[in-house]
C-alpha atoms as a PDB file:
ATOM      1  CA  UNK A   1     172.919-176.665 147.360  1.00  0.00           C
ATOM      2  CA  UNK A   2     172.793-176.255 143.572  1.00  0.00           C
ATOM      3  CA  UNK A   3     173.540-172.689 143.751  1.00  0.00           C
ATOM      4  CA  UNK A   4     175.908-172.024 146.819  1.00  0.00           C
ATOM      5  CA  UNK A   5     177.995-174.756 144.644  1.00  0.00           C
ATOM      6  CA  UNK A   6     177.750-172.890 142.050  1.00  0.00           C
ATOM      7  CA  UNK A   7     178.513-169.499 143.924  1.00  0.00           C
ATOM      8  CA  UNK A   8     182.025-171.389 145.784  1.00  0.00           C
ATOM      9  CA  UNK A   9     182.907-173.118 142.482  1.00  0.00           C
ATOM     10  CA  UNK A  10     183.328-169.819 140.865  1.00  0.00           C
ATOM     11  CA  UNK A  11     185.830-168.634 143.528  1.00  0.00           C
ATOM     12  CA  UNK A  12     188.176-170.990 143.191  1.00  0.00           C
ATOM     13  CA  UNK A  13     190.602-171.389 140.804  1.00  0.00           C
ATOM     14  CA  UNK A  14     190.742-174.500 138.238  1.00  0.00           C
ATOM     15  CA  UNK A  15     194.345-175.329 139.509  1.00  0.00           C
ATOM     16  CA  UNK A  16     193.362-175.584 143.169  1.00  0.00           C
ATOM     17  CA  UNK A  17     190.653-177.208 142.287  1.00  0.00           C
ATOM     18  CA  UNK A  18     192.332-179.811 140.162  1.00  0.00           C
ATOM     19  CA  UNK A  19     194.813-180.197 143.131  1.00  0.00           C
ATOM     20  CA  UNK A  20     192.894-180.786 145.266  1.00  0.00           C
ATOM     21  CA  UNK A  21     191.218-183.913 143.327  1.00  0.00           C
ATOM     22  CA  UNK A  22     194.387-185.236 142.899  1.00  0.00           C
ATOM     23  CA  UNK A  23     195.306-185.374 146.244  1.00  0.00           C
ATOM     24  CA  UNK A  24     192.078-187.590 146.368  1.00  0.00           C
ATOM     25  CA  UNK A  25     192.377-189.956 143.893  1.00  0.00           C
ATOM     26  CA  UNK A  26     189.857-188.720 141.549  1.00  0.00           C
ATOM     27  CA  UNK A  27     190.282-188.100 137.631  1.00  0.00           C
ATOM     28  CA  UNK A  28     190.681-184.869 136.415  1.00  0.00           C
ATOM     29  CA  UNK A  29     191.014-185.047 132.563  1.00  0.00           C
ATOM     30  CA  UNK A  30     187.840-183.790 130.620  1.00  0.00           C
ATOM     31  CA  UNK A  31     185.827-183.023 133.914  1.00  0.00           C
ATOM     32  CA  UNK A  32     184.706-179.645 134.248  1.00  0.00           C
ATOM     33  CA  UNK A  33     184.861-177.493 137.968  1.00  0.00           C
ATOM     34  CA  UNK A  34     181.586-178.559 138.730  1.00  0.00           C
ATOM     35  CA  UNK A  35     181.606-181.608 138.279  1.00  0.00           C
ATOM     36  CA  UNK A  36     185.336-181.893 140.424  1.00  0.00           C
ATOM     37  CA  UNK A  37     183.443-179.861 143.279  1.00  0.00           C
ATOM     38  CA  UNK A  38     180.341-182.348 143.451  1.00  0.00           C
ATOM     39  CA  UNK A  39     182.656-184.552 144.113  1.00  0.00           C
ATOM     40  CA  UNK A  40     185.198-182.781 146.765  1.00  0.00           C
ATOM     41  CA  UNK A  41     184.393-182.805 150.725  1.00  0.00           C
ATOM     42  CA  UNK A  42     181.954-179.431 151.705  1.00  0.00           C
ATOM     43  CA  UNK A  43     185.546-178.725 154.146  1.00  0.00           C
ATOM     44  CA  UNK A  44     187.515-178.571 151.611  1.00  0.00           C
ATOM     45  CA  UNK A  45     185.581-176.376 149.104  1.00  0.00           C
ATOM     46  CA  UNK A  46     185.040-173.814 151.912  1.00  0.00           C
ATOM     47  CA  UNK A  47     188.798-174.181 152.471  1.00  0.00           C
ATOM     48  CA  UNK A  48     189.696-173.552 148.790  1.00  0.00           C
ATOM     49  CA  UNK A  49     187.412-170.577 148.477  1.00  0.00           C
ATOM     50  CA  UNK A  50     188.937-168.606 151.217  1.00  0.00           C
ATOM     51  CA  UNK A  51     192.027-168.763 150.136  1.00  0.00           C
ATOM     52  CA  UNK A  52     190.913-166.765 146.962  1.00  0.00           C
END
């Protein structure tokens, strides 16, 4: 899953992503998109990259 992260992380924009944490209680300062995505629901990464 390394990888396909990797490949959906890129299509989505730090904003959204940062959003989208929010929304879900987790910290955002100092924590890079990768690290945000590990973290995030598969739905809503899937959701977030087809908006792009």
């Amino acid at each position: 899953m390394g990888e396909e992260l990797e490949a959906l992380v890129k299509r989505i924009a730090a904003k959204d992503l940062r959003e989208a944490a929010k929304k879900r209680g987790i910290k955002t300062a100092c924590v890079k998109k990768i690290d945000l995505a590990k973290q995030l629901p598969r739905e809503v990464l899937d959701e977030l990259s087809s908006k792009q």
